[in-house]
C-alpha atoms as a PDB file:
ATOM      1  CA  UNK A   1     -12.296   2.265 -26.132  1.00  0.00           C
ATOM      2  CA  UNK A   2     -10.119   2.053 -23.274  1.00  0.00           C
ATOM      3  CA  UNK A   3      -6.913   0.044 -22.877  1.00  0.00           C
ATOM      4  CA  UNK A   4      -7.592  -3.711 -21.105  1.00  0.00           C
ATOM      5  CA  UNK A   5      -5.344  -4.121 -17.699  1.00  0.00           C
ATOM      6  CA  UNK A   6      -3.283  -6.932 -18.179  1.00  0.00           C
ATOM      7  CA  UNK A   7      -4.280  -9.703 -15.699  1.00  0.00           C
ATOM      8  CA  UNK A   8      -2.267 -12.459 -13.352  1.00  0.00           C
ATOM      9  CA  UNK A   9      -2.759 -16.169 -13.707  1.00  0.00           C
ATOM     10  CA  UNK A  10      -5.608 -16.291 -11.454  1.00  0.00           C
ATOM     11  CA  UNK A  11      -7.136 -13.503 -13.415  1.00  0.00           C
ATOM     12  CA  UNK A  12      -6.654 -11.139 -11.208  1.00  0.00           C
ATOM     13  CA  UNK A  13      -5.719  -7.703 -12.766  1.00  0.00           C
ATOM     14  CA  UNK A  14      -1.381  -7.595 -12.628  1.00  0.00           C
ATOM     15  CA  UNK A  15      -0.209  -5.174  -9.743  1.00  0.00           C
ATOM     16  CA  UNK A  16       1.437  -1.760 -11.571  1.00  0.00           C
ATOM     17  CA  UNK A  17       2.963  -0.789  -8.283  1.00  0.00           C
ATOM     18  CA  UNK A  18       5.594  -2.408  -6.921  1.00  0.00           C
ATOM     19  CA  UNK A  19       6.142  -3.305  -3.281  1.00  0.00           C
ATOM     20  CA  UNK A  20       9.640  -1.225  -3.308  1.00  0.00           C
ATOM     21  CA  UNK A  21       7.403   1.757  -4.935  1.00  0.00           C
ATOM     22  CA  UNK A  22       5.277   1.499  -1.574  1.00  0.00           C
ATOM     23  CA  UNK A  23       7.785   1.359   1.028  1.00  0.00           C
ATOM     24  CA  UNK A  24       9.689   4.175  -0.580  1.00  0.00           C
ATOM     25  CA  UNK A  25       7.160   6.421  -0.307  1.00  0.00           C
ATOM     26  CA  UNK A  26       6.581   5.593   3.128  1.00  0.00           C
ATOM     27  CA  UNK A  27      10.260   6.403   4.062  1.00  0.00           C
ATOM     28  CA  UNK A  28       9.772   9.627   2.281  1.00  0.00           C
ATOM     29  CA  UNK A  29       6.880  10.543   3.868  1.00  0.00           C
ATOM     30  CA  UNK A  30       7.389  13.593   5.867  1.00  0.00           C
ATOM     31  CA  UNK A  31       5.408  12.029   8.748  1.00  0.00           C
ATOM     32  CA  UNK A  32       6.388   9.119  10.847  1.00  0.00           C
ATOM     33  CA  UNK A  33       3.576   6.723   9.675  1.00  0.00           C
ATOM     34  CA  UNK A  34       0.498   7.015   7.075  1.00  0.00           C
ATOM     35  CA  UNK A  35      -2.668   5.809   6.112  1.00  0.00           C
ATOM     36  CA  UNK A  36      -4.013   3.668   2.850  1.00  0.00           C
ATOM     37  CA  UNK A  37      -5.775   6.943   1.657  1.00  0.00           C
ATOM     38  CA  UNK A  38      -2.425   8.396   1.424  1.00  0.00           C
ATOM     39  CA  UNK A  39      -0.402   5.402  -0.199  1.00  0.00           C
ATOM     40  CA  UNK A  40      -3.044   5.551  -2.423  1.00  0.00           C
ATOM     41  CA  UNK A  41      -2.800   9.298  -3.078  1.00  0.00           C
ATOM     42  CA  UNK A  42       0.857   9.342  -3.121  1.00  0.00           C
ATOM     43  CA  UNK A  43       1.199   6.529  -5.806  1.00  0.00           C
ATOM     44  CA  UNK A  44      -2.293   7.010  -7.925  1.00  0.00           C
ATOM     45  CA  UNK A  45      -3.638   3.669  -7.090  1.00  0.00           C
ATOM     46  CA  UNK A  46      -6.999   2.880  -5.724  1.00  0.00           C
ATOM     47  CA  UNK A  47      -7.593   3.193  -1.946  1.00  0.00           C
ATOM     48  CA  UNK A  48      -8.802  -0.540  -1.450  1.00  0.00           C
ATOM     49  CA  UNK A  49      -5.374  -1.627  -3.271  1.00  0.00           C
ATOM     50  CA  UNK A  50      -3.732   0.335  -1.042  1.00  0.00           C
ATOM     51  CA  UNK A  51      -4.784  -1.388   1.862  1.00  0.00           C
ATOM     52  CA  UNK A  52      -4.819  -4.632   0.605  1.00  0.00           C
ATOM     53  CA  UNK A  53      -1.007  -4.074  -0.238  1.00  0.00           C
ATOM     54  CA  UNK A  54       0.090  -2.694   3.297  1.00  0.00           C
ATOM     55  CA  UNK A  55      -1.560  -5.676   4.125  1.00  0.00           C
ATOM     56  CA  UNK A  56       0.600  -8.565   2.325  1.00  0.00           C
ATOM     57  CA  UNK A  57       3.483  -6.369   3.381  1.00  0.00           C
ATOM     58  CA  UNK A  58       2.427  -6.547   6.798  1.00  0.00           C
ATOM     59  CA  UNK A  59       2.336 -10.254   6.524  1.00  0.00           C
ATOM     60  CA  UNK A  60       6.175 -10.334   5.420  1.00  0.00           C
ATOM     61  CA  UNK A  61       6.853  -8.461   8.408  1.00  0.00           C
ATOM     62  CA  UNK A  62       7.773  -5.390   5.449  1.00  0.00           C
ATOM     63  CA  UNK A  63       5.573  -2.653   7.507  1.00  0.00           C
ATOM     64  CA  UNK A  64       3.898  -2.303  11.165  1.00  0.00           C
ATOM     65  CA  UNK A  65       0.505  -0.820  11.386  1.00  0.00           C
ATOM     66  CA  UNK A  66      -1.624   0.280  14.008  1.00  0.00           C
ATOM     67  CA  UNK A  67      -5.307   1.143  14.991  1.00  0.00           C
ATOM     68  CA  UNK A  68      -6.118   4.412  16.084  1.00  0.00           C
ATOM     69  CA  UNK A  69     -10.113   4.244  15.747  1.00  0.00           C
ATOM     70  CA  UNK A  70     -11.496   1.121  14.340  1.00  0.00           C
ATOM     71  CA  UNK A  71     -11.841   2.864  10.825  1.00  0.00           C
ATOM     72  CA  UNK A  72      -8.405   4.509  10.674  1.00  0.00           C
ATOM     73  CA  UNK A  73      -5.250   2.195  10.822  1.00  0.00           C
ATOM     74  CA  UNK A  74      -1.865   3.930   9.737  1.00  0.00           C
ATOM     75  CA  UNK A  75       1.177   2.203   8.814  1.00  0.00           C
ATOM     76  CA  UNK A  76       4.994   2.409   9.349  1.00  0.00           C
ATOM     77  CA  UNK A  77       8.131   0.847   8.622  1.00  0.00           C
ATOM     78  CA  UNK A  78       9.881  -0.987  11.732  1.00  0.00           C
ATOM     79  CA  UNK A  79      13.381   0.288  12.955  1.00  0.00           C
ATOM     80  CA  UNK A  80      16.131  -1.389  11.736  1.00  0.00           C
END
């Protein structure tokens, strides 16, 4: 039997990465911007989560992303 994922109030299952988690390893990333697929890597979560994440960052104005095919976006953190 494996262990249940504890879930949110909308019964959602609870985020185990933090937002902090994410944008540190994007400013440790050896390359000036990256994609979901390696956020998702990186930290050992699931490549939707990934995206869906740099997404609600995105909204807080947290990260910057780009499109450079319509399938591949990559992200960065804006200048300070």
């Amino acid at each position: 039997m494996t262990a249940e994922r504890e879930r949110d109030t909308r019964s959602q299952f609870a985020e185990e990465t933090t937002d902090d988690e994410i944008l540190t390893a994007i400013h440790k990333s050896e390359f000036p911007a990256v994609t979901a697929r390696w956020v998702a890597d990186t930290l050992g979560i699931e490549r939707p989560s990934a995206h869906r994440r740099l997404e609600e960052l995105h909204e807080k104005g947290e990260v910057e992303r780009g499109k450079l095919r319509p399938r591949v976006v990559i992200w960065w953190t804006p200048e300070e």
